[in-house]
Protein backbone atom coordinates (compact mmCIF):
# COMPACT_ATOMS: atom_id res chain seq x y z
CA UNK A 1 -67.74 -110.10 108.40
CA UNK A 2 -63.65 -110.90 108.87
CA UNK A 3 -62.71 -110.01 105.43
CA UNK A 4 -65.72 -106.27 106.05
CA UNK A 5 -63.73 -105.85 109.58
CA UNK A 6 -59.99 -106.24 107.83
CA UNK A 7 -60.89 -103.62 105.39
CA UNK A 8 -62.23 -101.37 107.97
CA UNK A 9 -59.35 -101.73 110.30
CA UNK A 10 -56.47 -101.16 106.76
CA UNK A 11 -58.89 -98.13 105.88
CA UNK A 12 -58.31 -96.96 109.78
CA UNK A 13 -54.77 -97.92 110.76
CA UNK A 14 -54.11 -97.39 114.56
CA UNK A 15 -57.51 -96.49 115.41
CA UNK A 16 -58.96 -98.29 118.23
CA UNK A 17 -61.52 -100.93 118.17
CA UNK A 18 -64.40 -100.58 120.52
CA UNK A 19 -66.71 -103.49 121.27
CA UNK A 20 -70.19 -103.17 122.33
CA UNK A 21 -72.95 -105.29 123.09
CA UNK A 22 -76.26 -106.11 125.44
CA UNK A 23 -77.25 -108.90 127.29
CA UNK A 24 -76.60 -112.22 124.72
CA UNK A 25 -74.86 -109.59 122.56
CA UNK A 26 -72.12 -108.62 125.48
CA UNK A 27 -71.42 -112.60 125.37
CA UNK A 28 -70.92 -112.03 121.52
CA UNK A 29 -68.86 -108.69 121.84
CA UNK A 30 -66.93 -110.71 124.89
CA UNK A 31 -66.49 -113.37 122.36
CA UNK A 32 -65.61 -111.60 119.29
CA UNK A 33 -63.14 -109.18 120.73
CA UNK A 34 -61.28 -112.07 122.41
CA UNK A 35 -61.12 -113.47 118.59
CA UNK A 36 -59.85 -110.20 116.94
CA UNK A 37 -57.05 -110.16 119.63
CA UNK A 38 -56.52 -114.44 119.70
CA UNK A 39 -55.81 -113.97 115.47
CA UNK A 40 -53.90 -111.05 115.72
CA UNK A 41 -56.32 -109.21 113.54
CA UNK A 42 -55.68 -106.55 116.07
CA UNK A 43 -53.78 -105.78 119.60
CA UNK A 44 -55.21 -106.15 122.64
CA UNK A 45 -54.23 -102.59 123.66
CA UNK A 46 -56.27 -101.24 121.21
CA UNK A 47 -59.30 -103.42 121.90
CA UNK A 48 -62.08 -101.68 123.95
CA UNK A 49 -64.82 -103.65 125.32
CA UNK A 50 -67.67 -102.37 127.09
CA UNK A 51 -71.07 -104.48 127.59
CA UNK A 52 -74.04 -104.77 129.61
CA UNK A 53 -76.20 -106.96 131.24
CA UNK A 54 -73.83 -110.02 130.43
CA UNK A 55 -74.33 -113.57 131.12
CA UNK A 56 -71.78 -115.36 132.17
CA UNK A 57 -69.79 -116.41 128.82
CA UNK A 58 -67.26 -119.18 129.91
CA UNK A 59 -65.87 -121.05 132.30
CA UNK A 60 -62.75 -119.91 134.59
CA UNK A 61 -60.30 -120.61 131.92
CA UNK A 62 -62.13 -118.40 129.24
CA UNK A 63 -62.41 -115.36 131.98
CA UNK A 64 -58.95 -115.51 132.93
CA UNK A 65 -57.56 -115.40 129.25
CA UNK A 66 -60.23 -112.90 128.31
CA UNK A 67 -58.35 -110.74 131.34
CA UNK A 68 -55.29 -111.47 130.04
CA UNK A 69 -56.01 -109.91 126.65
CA UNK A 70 -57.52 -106.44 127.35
CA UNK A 71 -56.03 -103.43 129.13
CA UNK A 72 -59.76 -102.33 129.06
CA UNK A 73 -62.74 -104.51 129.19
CA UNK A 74 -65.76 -103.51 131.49
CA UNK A 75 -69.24 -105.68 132.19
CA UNK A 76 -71.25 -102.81 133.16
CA UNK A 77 -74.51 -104.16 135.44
CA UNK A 78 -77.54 -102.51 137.08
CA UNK A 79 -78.30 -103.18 140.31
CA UNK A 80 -80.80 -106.08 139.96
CA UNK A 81 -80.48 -106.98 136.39
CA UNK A 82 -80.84 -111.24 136.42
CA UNK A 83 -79.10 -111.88 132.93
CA UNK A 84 -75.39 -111.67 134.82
CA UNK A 85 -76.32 -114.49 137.05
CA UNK A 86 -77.05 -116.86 134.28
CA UNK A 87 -75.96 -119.23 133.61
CA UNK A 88 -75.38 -120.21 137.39
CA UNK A 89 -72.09 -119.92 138.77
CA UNK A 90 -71.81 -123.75 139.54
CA UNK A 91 -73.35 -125.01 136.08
CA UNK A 92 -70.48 -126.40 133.95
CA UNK A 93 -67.92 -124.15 135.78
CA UNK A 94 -69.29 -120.37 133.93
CA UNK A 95 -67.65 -117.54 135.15
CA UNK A 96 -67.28 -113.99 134.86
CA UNK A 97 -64.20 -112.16 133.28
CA UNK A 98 -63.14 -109.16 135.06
CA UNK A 99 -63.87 -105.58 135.47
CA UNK A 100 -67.67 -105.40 136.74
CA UNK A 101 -68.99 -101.66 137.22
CA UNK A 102 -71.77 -102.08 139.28
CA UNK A 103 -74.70 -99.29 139.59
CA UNK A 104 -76.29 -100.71 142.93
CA UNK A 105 -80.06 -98.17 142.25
CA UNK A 106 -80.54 -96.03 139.25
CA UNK A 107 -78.25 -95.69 136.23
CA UNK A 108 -79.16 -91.34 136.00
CA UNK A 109 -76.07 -89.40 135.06
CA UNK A 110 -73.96 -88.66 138.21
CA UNK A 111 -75.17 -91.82 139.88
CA UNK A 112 -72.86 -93.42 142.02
CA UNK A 113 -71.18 -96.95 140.81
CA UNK A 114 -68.71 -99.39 142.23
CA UNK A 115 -65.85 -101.07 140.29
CA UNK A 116 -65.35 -104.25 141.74
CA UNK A 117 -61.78 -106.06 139.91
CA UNK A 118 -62.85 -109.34 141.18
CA UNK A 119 -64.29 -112.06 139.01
CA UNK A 120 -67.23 -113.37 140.76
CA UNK A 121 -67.26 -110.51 143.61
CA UNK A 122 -69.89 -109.79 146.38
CA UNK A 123 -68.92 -105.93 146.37
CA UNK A 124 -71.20 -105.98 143.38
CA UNK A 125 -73.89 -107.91 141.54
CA UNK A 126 -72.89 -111.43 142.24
CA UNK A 127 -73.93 -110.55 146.33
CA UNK A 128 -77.47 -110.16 145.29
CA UNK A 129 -78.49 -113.24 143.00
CA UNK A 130 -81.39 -114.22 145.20
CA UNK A 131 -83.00 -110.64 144.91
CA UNK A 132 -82.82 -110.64 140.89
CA UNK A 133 -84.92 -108.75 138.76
CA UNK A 134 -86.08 -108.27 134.59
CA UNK A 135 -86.83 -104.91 135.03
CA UNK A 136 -83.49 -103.70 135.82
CA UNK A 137 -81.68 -105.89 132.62
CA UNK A 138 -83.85 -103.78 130.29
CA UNK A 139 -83.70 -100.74 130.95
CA UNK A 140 -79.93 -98.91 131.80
CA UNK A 141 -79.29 -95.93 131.97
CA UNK A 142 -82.84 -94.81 132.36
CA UNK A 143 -83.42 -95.89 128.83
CA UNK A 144 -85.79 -98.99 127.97
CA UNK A 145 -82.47 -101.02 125.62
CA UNK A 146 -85.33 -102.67 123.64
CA UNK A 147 -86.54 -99.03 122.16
CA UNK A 148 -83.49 -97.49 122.42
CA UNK A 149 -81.76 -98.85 119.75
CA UNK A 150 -84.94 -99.07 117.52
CA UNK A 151 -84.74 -94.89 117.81
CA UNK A 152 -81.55 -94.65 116.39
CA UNK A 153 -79.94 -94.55 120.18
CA UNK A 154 -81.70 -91.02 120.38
């Protein structure tokens, strides 16, 4: 996949890189645009990552270098959605990276959200762990993400 991504990127100089992923896959797109930037493959200023749903992916070390590294990196989350809580907070030290965008009810276009540029903030989905639902991690904006992608993203 390095050696596929390195072709892509001399095929496409200067183009930015966006970085996408769901649930376990935001962890992975968290992880694998932190590598792109860590080996130089590409700069951090042209690195765009965007996931949803994500679990916590490291610990405060791993959050605050992942910050470090992008101009633009969001964890988008929907209201409820449980998979952002997990692992716990206080298990081995996880912790979020920032910028959460936080859509506190529905996900419809025009809906209101809240950017909250703390880590671990109560402005936004870390205030409502107790209150935490399955519902809401699989299905954003008002598409079911298990079909979705099976349709093409139609």
């Amino acid at each position: 996949m390095k050696d596929d991504f390195a072709a892509l990127l001399a095929q496409n100089p200067g183009y930015e890189v966006w970085v996408s992923g769901h649930s376990l896959g935001g962890s992975m797109a968290s992880l694998a645009a932190s590598y792109i930037v860590a080996t130089k493959m590409v700069d951090g200023s042209r690195v765009k990552l965007v996931t949803y749903g994500e679990p916590r992916t490291g610990n405060k070390d791993y959050a605050h270098a992942h910050d470090a590294q992008f101009a633009y990196s969001f964890r988008v989350t929907h209201n409820r959605d449980i998979v952002p809580h997990v692992p716990n907070e206080g298990f081995l030290d996880y912790y979020h990276n920032k910028y959460e965008v936080y859509y506190r009810e529905t996900m419809k276009s025009g809906a209101k959200f809240t950017v909250c540029d703390g880590d671990e903030d109560n402005n936004c989905s870390d205030g409502l762990w107790i209150t935490t639902s399955v519902d809401d991690h699989l299905h954003y904006f008002e598409h079911d993400v298990s079909d979705w992608g099976a349709t093409g993203c139609n």
